[in-house]
Protein backbone atom coordinates (compact mmCIF):
# COMPACT_ATOMS: atom_id res chain seq x y z
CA UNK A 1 -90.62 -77.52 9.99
CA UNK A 2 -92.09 -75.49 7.25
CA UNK A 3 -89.11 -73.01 7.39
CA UNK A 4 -86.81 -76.00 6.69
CA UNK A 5 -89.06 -77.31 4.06
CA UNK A 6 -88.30 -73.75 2.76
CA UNK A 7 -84.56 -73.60 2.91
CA UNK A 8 -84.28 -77.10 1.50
CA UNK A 9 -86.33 -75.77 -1.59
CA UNK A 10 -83.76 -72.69 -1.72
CA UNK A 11 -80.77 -74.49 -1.93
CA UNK A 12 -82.00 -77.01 -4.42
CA UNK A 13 -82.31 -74.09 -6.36
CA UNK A 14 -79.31 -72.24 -6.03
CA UNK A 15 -77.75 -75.65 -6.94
CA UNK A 16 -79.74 -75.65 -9.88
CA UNK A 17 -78.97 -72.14 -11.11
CA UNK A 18 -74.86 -72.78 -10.06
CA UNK A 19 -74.98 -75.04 -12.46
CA UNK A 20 -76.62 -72.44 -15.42
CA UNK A 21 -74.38 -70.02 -14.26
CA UNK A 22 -71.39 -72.19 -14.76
CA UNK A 23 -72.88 -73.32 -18.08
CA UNK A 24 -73.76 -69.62 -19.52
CA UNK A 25 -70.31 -68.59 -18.08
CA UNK A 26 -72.40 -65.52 -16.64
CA UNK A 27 -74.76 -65.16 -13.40
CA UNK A 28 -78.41 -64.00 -13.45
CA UNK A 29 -78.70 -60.85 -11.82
CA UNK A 30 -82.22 -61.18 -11.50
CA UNK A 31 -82.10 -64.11 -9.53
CA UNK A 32 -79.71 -63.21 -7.12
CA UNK A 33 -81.65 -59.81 -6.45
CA UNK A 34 -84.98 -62.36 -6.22
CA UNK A 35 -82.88 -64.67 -3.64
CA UNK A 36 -81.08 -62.09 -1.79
CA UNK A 37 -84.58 -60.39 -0.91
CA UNK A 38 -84.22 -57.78 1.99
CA UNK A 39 -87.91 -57.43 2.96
CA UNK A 40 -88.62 -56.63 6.61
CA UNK A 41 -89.49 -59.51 8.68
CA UNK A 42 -92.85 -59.65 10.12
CA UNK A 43 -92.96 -59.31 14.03
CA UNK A 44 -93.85 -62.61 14.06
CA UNK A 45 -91.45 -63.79 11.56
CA UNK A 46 -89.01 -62.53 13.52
CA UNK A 47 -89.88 -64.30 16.51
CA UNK A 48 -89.71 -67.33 14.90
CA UNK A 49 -86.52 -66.58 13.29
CA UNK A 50 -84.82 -65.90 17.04
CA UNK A 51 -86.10 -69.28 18.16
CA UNK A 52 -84.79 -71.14 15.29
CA UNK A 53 -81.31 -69.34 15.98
CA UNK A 54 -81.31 -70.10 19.67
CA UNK A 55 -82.79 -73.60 19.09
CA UNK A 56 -79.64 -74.26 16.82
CA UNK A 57 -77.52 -72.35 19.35
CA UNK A 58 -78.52 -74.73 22.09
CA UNK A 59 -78.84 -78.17 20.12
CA UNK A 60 -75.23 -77.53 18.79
CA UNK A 61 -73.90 -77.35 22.54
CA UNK A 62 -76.20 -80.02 23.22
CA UNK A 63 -74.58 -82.04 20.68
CA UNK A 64 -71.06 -81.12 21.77
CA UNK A 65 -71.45 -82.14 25.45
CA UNK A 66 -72.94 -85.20 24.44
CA UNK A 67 -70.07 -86.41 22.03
CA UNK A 68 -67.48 -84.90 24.32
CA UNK A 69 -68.79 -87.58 27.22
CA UNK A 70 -68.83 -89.52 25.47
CA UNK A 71 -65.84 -89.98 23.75
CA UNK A 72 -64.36 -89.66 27.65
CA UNK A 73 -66.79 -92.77 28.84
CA UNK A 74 -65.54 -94.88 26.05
CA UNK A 75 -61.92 -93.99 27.25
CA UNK A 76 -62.89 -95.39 30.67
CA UNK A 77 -64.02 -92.48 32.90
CA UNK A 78 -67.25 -93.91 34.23
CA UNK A 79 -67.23 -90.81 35.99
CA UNK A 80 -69.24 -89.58 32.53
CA UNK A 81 -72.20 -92.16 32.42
CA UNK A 82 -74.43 -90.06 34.05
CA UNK A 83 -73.50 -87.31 32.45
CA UNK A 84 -73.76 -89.37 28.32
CA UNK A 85 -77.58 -89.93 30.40
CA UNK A 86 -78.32 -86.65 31.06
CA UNK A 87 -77.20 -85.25 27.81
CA UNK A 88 -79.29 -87.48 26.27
CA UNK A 89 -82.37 -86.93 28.65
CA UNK A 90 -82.44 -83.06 28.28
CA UNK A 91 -82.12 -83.16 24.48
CA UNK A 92 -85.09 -85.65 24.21
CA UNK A 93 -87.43 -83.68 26.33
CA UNK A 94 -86.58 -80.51 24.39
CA UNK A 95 -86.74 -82.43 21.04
CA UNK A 96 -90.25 -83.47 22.83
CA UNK A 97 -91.54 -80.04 24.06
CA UNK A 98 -90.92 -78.54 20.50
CA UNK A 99 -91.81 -80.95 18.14
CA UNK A 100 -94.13 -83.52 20.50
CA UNK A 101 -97.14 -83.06 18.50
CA UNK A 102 -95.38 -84.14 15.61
CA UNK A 103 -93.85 -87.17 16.61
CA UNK A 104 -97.03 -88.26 19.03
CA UNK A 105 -98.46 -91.86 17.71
C-alpha cells in the first residue's frame, strides 16, 4: 500500500505542476528530469515491482470474468451462477492472502 500511497502523491503533483506549466506557458525541465528518475531498482524493489504488475495482471482478468458472468447470468444463463460465485470466491481469498493483515478486525 505504501507504493500506492506513493503514486497517488506523484500524480497530485504532476497535476499541480500541469497546471504551472500551462500558466508559465513553459515546462520545468528540472522537474521532469526529478520525476522521470532512471535509478536502478533495488533487488528487492524489483521484486516488489513484478508482484504489483502481475497482481494487476491477474485482478484485471479477475475483474473481466467476473463482469463477463455476469452480465450473461443477468441475461438468463443460470448456467453462470456458479461461475459469478467462484469469481467472486477466488478474488476474495487473494484480496485476503495479500492484504489479510490489513483488513483483520
Amino acid at each position: 500500500m505504501e507504493e500506492h500511497r506513493l503514486i497517488e502523491k506523484m500524480i497530485a503533483l504532476v497535476g499541480v505542476q500541469e497546471e504551472k506549466f500551462k500558466l508559465e506557458n513553459k515546462a520545468d525541465v528540472n522537474f521532469i528530469a526529478i520525476a522521470l528518475d532512471k535509478k536502478p531498482l533495488s533487488p528487492e524493489n524489483k521484486r516488489t515491482l513484478r508482484e504489483l504488475r502481475d497482481e494487476h495482471g491477474q485482478a484485471r482478468k479477475t475483474v473481466v470474468r467476473l463482469a463477463d458472468a455476469g452480465d450473461r447470468y443477468a441475461a438468463g444463463s443460470q448456467g453462470t451462477f456458479t461461475e459469478v460465485l467462484n469469481s467472486m470466491l477466488k478474488s476474495r481469498k487473494k484480496c485476503c492472502r495479500n492484504f489479510g493483515s490489513m483488513i483483520e478486525p
